[in-house]
C-alpha atoms as a PDB file:
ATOM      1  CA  UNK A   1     -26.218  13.588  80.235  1.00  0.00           C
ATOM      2  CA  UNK A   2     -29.169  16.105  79.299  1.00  0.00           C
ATOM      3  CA  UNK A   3     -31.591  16.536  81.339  1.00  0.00           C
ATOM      4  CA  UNK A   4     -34.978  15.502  78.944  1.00  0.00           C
ATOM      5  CA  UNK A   5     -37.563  18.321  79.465  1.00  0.00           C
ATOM      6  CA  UNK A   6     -40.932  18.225  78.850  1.00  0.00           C
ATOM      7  CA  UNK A   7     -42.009  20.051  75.342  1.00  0.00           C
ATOM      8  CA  UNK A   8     -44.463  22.363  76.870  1.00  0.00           C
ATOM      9  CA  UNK A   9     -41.608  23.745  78.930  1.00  0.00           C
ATOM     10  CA  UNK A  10     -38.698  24.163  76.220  1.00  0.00           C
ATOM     11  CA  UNK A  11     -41.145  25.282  73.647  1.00  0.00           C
ATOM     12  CA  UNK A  12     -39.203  28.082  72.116  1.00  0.00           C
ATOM     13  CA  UNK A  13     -42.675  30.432  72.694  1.00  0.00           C
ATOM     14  CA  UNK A  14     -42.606  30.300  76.608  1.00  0.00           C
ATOM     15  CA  UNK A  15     -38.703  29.084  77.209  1.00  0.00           C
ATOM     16  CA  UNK A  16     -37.491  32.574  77.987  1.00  0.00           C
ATOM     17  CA  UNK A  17     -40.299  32.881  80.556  1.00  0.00           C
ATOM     18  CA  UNK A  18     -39.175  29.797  82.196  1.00  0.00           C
ATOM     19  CA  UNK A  19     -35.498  30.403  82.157  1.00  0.00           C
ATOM     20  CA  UNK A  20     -36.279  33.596  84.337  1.00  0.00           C
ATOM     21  CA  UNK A  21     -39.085  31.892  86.226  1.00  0.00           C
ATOM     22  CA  UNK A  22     -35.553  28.966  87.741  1.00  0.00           C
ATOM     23  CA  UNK A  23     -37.978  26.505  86.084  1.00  0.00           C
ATOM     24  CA  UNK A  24     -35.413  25.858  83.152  1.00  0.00           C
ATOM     25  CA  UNK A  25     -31.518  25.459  83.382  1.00  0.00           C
ATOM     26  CA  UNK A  26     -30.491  27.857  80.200  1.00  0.00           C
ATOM     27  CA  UNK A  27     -27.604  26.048  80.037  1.00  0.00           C
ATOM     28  CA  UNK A  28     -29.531  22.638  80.318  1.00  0.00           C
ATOM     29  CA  UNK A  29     -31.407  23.963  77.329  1.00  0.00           C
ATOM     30  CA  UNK A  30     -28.801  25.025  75.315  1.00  0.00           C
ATOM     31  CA  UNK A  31     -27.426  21.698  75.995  1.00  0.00           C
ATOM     32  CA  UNK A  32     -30.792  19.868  75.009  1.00  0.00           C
ATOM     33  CA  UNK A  33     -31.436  21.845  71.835  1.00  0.00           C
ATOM     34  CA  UNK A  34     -27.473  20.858  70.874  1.00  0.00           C
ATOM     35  CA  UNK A  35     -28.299  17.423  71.117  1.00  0.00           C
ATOM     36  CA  UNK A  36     -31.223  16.999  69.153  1.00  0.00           C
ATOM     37  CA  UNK A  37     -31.343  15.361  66.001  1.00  0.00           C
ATOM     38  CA  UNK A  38     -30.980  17.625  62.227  1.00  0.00           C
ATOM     39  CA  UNK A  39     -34.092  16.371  61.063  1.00  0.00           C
ATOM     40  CA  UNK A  40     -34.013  18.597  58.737  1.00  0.00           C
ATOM     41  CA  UNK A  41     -33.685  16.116  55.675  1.00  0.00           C
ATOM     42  CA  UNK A  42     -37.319  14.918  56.418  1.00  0.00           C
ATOM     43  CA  UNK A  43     -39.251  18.206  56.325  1.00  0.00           C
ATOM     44  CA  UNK A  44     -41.585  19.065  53.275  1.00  0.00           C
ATOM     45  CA  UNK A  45     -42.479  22.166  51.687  1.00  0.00           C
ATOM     46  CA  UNK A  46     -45.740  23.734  52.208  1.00  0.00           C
ATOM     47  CA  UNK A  47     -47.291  26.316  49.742  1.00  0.00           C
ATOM     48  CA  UNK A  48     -50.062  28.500  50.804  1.00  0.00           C
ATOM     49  CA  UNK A  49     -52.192  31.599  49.682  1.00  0.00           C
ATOM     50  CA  UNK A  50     -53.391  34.504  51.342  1.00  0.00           C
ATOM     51  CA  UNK A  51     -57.240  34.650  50.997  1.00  0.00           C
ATOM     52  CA  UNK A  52     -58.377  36.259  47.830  1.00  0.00           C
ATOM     53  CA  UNK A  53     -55.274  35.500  46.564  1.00  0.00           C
ATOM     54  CA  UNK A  54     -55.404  32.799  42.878  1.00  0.00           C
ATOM     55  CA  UNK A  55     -54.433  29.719  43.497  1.00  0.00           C
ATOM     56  CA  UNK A  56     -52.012  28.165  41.022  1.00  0.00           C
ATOM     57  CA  UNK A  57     -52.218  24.786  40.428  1.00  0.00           C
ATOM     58  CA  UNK A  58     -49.944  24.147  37.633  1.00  0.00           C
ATOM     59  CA  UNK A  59     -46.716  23.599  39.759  1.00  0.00           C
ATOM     60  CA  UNK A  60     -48.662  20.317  40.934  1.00  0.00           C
ATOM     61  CA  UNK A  61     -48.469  18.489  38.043  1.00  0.00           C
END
């Protein structure tokens, strides 16, 4: 069974530090990240503009 980790230690911007630190198991991670769920059917697009930039509004209707 996987090990569950906290997600301030397997968060993918300070993992690497704490594989080399003995804090995190890389294969435990790789492991962990295997097993989670492809939540990928729930996610939503987000549109955004660069300031300055026009906003278009008529894809929103």
């Amino acid at each position: 069974m996987t090990e569950t980790f906290d997600n301030k230690v397997v968060d993918q911007r300070v993992v690497k530090r704490y594989v080399r630190k003995g804090i995190v198991d890389e294969k435990e991670y790789a492991a962990h990240l295997k097993a989670l769920p492809d939540l990928s059917d729930q996610a939503l697009s987000v549109e955004s503009a660069m300031d300055g930039e026009p906003i278009d509004d008529a894809d929103d209707e």
